[in-house]
N, C-alpha and C. Protein backbone atom coordinates (compact mmCIF):
# COMPACT_ATOMS: atom_id res chain seq x y z
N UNK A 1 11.75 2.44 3.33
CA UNK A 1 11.17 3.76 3.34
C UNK A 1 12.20 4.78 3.82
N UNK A 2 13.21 4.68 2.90
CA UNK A 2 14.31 5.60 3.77
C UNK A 2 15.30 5.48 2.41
N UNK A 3 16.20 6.25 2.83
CA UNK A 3 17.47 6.22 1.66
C UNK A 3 18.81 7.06 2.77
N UNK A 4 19.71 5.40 2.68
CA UNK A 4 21.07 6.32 3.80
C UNK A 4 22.26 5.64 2.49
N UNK A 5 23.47 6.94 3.05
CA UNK A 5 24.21 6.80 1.57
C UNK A 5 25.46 6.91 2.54
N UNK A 6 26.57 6.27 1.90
CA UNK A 6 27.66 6.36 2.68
C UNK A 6 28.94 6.49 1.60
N UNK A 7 29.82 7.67 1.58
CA UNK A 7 30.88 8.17 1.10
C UNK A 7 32.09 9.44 1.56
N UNK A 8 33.11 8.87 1.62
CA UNK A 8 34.01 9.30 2.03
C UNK A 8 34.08 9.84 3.40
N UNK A 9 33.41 8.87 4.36
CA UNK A 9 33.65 8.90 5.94
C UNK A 9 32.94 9.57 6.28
N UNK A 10 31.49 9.81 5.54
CA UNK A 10 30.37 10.25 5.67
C UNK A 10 29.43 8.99 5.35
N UNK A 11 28.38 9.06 6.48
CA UNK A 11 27.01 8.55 6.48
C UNK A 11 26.11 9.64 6.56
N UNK A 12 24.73 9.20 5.59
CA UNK A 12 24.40 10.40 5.46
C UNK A 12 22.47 9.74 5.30
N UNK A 13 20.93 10.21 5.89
CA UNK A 13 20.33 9.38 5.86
C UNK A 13 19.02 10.14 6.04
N UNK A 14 17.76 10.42 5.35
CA UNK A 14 16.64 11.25 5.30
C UNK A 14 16.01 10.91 6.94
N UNK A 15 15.39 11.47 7.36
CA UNK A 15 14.50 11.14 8.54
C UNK A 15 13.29 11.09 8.49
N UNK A 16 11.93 10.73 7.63
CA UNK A 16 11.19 10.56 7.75
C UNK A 16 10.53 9.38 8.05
N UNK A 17 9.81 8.96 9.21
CA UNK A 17 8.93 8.23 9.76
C UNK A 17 8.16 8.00 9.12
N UNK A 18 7.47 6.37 9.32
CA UNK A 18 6.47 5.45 8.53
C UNK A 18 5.42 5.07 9.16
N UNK A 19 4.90 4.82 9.44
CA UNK A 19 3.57 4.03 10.52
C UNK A 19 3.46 2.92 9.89
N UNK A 20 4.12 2.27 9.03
CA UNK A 20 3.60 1.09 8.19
C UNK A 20 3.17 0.77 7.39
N UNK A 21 2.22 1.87 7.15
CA UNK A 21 1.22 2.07 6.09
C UNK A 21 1.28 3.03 5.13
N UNK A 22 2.63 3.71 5.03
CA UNK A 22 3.05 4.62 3.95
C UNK A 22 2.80 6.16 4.41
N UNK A 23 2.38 6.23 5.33
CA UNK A 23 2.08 7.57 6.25
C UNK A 23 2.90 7.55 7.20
N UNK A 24 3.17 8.93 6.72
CA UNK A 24 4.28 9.85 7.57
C UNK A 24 4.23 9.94 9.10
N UNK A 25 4.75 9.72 9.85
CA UNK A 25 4.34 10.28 11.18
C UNK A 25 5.44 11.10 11.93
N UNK A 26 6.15 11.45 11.45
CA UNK A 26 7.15 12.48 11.94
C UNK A 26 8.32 12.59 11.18
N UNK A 27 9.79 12.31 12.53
CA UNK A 27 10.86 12.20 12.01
C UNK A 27 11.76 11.44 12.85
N UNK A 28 12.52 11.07 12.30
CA UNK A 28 13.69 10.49 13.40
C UNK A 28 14.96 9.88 13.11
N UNK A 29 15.79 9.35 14.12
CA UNK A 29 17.32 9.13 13.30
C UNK A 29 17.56 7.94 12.85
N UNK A 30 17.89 7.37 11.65
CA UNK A 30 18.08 5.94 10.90
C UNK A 30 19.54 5.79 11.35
N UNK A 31 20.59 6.63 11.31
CA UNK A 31 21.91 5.70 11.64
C UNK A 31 22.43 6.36 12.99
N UNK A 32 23.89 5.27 13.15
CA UNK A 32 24.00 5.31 14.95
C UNK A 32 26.00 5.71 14.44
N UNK A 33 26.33 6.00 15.00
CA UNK A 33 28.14 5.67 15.52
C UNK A 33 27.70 5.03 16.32
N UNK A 34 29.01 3.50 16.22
CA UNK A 34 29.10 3.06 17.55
C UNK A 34 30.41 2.31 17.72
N UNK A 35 30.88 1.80 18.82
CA UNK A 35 31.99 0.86 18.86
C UNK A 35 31.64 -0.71 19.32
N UNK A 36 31.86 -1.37 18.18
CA UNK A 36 31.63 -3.05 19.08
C UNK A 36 33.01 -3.70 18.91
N UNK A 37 33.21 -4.22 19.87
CA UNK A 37 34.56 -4.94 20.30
C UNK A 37 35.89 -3.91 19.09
N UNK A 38 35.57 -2.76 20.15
CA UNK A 38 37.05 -1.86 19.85
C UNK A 38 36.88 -1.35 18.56
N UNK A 39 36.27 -1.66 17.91
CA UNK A 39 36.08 -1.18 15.99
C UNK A 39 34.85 0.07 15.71
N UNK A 40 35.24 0.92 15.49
CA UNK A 40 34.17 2.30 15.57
C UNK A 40 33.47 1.96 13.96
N UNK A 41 32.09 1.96 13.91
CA UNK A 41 31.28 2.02 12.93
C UNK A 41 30.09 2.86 12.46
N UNK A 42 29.43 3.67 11.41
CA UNK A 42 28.74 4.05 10.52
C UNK A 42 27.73 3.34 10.64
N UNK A 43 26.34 2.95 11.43
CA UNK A 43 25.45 2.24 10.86
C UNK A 43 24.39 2.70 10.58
N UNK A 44 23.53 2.02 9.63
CA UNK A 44 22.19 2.45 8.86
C UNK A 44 21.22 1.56 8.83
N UNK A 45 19.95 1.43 8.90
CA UNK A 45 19.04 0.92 9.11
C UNK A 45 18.00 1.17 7.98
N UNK A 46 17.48 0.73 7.17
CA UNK A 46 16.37 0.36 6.14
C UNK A 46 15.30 -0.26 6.63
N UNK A 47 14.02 -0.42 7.13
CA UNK A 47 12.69 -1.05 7.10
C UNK A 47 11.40 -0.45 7.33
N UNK A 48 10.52 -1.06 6.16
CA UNK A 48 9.37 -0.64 6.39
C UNK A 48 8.49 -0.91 7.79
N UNK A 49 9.40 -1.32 8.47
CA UNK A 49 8.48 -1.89 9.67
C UNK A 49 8.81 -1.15 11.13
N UNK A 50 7.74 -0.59 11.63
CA UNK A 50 7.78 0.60 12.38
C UNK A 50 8.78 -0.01 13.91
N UNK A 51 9.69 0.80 14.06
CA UNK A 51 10.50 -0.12 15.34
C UNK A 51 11.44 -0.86 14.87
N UNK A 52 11.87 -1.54 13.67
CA UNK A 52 12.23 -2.62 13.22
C UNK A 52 14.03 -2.49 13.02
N UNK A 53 14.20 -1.19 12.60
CA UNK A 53 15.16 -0.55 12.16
C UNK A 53 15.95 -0.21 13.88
N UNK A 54 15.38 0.61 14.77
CA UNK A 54 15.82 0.33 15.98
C UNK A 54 16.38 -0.66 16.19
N UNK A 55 15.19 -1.92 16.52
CA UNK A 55 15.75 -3.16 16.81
C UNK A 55 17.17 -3.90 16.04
N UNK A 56 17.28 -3.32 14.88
CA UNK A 56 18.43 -3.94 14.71
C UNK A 56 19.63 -3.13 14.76
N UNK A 57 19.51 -2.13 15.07
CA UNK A 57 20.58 -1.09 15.74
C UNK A 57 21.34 -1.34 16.70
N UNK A 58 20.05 -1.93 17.54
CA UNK A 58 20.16 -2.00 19.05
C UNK A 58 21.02 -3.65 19.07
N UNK A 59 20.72 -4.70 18.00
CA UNK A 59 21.36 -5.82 18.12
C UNK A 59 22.76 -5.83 17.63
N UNK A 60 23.53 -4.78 16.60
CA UNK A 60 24.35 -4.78 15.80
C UNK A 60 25.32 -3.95 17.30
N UNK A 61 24.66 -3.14 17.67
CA UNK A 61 25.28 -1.77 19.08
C UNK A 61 25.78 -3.37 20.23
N UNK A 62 24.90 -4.43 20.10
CA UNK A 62 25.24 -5.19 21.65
C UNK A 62 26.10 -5.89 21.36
N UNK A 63 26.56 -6.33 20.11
CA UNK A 63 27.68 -7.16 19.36
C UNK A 63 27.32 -8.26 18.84
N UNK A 64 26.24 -8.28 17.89
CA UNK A 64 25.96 -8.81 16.31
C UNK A 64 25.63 -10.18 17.11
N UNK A 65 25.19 -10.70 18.25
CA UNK A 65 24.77 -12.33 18.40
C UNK A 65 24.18 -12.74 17.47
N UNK A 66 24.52 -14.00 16.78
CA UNK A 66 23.71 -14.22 15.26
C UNK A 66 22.35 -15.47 16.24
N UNK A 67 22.76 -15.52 17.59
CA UNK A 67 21.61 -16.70 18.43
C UNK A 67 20.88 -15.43 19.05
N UNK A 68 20.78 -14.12 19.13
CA UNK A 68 19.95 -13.51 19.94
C UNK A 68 19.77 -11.97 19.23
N UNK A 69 18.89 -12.54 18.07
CA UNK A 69 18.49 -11.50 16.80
C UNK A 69 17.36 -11.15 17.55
N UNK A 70 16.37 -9.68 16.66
CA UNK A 70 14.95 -9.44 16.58
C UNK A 70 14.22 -10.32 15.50
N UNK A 71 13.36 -10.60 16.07
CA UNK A 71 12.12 -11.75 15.37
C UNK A 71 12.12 -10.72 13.91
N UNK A 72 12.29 -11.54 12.94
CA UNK A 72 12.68 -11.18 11.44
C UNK A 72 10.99 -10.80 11.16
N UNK A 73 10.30 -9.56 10.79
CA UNK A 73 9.39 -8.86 10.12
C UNK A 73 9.07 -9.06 8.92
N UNK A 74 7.72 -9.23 8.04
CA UNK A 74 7.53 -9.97 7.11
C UNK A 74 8.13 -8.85 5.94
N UNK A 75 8.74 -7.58 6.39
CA UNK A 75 8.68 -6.88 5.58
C UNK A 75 10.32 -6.46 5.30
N UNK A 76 11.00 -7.35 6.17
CA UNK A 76 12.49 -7.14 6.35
C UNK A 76 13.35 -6.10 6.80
N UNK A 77 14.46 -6.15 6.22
CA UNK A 77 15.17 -4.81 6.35
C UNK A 77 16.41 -4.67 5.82
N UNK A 78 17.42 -3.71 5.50
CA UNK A 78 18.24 -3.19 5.05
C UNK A 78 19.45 -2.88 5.76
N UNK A 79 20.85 -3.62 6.16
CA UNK A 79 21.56 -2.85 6.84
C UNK A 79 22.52 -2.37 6.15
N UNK A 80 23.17 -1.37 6.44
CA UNK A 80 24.49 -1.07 6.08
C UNK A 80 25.22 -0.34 7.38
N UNK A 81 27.04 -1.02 7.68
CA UNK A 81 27.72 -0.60 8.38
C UNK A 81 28.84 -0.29 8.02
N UNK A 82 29.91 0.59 8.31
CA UNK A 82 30.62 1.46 7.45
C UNK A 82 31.90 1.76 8.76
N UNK A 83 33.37 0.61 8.96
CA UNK A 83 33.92 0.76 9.75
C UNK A 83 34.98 2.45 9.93
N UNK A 84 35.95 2.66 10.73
CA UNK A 84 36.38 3.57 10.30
C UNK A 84 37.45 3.64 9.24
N UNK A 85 38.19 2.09 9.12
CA UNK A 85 39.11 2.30 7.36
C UNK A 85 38.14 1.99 6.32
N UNK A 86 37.12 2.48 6.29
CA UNK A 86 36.47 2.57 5.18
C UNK A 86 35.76 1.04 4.56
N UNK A 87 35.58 0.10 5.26
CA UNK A 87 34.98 -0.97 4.55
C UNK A 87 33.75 -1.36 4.99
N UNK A 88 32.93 -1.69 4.36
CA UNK A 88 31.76 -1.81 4.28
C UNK A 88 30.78 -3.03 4.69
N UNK A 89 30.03 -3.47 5.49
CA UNK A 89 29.46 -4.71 5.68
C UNK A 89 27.93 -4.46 5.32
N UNK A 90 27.15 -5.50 4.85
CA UNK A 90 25.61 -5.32 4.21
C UNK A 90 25.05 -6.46 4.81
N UNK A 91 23.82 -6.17 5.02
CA UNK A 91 22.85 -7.48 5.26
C UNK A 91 21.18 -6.94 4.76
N UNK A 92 20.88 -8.14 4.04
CA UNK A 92 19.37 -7.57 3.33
C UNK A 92 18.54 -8.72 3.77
N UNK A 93 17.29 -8.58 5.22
CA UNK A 93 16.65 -9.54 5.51
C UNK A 93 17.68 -11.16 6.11
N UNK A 94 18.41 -10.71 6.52
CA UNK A 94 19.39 -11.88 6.95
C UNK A 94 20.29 -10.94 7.72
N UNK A 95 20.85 -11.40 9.15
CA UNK A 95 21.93 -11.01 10.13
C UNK A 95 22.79 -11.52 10.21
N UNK A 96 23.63 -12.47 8.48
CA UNK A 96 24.75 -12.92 8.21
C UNK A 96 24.87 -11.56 7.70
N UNK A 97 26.19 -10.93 8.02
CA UNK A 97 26.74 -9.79 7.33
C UNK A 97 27.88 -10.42 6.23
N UNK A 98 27.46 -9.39 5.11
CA UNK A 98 28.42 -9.66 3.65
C UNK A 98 29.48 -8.50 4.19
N UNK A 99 30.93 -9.16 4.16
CA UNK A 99 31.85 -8.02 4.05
C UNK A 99 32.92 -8.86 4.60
N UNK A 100 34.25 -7.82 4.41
CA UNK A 100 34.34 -6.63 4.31
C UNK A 100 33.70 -6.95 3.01
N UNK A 101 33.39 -5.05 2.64
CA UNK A 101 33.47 -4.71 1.18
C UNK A 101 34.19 -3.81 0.77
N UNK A 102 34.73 -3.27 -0.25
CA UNK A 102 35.39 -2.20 -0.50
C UNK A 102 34.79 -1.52 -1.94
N UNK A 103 34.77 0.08 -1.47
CA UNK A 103 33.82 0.52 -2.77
C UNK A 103 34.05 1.70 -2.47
N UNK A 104 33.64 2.73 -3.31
CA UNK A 104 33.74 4.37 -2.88
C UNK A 104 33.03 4.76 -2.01
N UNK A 105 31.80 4.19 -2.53
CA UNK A 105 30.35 4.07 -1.91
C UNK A 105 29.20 3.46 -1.69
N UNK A 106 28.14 3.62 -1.13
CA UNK A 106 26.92 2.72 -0.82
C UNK A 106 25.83 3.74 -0.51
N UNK A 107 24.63 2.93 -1.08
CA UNK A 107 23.47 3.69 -0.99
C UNK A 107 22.48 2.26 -0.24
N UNK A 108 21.54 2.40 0.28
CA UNK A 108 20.53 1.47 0.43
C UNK A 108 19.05 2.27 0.85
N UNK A 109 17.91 1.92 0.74
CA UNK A 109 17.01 2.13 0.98
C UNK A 109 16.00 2.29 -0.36
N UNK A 110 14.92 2.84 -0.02
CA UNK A 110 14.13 3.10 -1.14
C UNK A 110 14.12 4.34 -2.36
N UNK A 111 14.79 4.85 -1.75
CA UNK A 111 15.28 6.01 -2.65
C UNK A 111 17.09 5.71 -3.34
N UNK A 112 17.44 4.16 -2.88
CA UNK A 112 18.89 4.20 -3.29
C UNK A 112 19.13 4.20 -5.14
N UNK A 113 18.47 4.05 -5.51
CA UNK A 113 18.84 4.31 -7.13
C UNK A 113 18.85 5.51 -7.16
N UNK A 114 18.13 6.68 -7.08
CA UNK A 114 18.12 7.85 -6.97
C UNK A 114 19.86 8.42 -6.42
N UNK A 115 20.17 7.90 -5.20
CA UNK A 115 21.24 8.23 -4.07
C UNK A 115 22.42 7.48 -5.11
N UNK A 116 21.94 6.47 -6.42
CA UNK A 116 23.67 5.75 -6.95
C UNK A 116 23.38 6.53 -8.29
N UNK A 117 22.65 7.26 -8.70
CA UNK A 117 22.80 7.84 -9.88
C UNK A 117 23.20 9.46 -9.44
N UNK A 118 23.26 10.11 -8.27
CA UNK A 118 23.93 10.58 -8.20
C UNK A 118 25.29 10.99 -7.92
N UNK A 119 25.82 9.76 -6.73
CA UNK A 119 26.63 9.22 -6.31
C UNK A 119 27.86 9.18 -7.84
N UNK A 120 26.94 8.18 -8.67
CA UNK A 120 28.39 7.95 -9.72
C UNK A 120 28.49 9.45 -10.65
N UNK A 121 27.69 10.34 -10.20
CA UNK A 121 28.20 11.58 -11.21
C UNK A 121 28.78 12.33 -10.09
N UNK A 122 28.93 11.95 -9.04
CA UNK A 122 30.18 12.42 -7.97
C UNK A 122 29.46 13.29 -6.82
N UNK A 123 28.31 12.86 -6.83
CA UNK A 123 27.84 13.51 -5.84
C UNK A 123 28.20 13.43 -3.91
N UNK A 124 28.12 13.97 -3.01
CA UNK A 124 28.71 13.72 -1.57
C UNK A 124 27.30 12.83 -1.13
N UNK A 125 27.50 12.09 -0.20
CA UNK A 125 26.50 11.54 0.47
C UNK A 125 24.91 12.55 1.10
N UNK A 126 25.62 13.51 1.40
CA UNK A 126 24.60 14.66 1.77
C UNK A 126 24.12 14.79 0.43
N UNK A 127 24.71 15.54 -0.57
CA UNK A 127 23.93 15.71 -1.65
C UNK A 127 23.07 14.43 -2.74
N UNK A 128 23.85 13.04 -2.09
CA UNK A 128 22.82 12.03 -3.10
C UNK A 128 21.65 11.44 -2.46
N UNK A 129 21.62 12.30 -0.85
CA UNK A 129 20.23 11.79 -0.03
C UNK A 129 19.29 13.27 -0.91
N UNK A 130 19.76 14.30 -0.91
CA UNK A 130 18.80 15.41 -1.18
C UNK A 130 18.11 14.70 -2.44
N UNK A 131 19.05 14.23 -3.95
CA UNK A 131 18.53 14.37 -4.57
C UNK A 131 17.44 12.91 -4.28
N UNK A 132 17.52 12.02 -3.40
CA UNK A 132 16.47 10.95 -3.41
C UNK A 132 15.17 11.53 -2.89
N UNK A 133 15.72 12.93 -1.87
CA UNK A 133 14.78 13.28 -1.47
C UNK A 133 13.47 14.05 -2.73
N UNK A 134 14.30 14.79 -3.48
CA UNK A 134 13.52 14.95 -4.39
C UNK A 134 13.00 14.30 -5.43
N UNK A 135 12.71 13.38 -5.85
CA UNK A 135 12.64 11.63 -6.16
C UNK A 135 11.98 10.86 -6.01
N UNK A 136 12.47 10.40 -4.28
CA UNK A 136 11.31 9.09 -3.91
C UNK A 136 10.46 9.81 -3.08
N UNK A 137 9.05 9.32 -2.96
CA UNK A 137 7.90 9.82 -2.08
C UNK A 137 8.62 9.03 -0.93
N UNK A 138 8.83 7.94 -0.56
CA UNK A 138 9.22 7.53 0.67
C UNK A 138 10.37 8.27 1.22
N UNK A 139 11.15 9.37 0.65
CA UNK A 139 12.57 9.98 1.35
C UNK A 139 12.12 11.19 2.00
N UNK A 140 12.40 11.88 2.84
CA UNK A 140 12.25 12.96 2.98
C UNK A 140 12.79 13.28 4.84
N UNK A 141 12.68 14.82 5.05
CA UNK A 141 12.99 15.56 6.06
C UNK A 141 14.05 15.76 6.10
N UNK A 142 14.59 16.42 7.35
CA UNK A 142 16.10 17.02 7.35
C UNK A 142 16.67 15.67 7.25
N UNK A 143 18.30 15.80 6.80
CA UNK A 143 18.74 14.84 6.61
C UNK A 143 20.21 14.68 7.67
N UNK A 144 20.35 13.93 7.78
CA UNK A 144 21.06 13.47 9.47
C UNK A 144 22.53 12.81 8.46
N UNK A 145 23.97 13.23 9.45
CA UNK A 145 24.94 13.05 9.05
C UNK A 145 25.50 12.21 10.12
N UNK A 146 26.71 11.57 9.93
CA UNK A 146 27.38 11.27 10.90
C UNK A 146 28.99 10.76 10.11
N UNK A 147 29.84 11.25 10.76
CA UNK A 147 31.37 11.49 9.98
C UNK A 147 32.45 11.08 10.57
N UNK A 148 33.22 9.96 10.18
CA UNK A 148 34.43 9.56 10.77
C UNK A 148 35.66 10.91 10.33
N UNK A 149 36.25 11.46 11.88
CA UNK A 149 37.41 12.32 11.59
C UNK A 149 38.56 11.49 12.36
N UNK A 150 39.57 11.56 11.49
CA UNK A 150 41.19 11.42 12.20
C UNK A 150 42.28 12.90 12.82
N UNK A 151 42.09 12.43 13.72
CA UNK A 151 43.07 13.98 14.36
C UNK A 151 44.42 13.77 13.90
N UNK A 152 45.43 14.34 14.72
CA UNK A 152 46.73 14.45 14.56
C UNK A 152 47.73 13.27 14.98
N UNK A 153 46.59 12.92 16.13
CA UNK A 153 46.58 12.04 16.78
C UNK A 153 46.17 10.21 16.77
N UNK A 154 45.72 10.34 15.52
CA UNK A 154 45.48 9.19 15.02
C UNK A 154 43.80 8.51 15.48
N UNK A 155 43.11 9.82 16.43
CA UNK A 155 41.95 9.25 16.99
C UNK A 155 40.76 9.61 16.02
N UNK A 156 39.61 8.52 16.18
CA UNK A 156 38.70 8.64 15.20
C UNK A 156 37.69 8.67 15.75
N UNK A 157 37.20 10.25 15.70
CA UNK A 157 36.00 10.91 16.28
C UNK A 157 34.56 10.65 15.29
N UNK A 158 33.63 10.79 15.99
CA UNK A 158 32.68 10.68 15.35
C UNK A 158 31.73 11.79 15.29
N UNK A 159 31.40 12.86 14.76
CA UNK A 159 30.76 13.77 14.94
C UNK A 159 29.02 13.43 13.94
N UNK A 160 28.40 14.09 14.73
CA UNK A 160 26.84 14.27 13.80
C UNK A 160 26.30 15.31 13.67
N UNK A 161 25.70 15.59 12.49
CA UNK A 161 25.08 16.73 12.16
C UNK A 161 23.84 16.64 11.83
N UNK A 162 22.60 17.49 11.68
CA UNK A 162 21.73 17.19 11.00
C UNK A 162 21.64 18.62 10.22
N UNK A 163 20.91 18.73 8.90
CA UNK A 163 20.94 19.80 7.89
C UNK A 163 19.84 19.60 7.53
């Protein structure tokens, strides 16, 4: 119930809240910056299951124990993580991560066909969440950024926005 898109050192990800039952109940943030063992990452969270998406935020943020997961939800979930040279790791209902990957880009969630048909006509991550937003009934609200920058200095900041 979500659609987060990731291109060119942009993560990019709708905020609308689920109760479970396909009703809206607010808004809130699907991806995190974070650093686990020294490596700064992009992450995103996909699930229909209220809390669920946290929880695996919160397990990927403590350093990925594959013996001390969240109890797997009948309804799964979606990850995508996005280091700062650009490569990509996925996991769909499983906390074996696929990667590296290497690609321009990535979409996941329920609005991600929407987010790769714009994507391959060159759209920015901000603009291939809008158009899911206009699209999927499950996408919607302001949409939340978060952006790997390199200074002069070789350091890789993480800034967030929401629009």
């Amino acid at each position: 119930m979500t659609t987060i898109v990731y291109r060119d050192g942009v993560m990019a990800a709708d905020s609308r809240a689920f109760a479970g039952d396909r009703n809206p109940i607010g808004y809130k943030t699907k991806i995190r910056a974070m650093v686990v063992d020294d490596v700064a990452y992009l992450v995103g969270v996909s699930s229909p299951a209220p809390g669920y998406g946290e929880a695996v935020l919160n397990w990927f943020e403590a350093g990925m124990d594959i013996h001390d997961t969240p109890p797997m939800p009948e309804q799964g979930f979606t990850l995508l993580a996005v280091d700062a040279g650009g490569q990509g790791y996925y996991a769909a209902n499983s906390f074996y991560l696929s990667g590296p990957l290497t690609n321009e880009w990535w979409a996941i969630g329920s609005g991600d066909e929407f987010a790769i048909g714009a994507l391959r006509s060159g759209a920015t991550a901000v603009e291939a969440v809008a158009v899911a937003k206009e699209f999927d009934q499950w996408t919607g609200g302001p949409t939340h950024t978060l952006t790997f920058v390199t200074t002069d200095q070789g350091i890789t900041v993480l800034a967030g926005a929401v629009e």
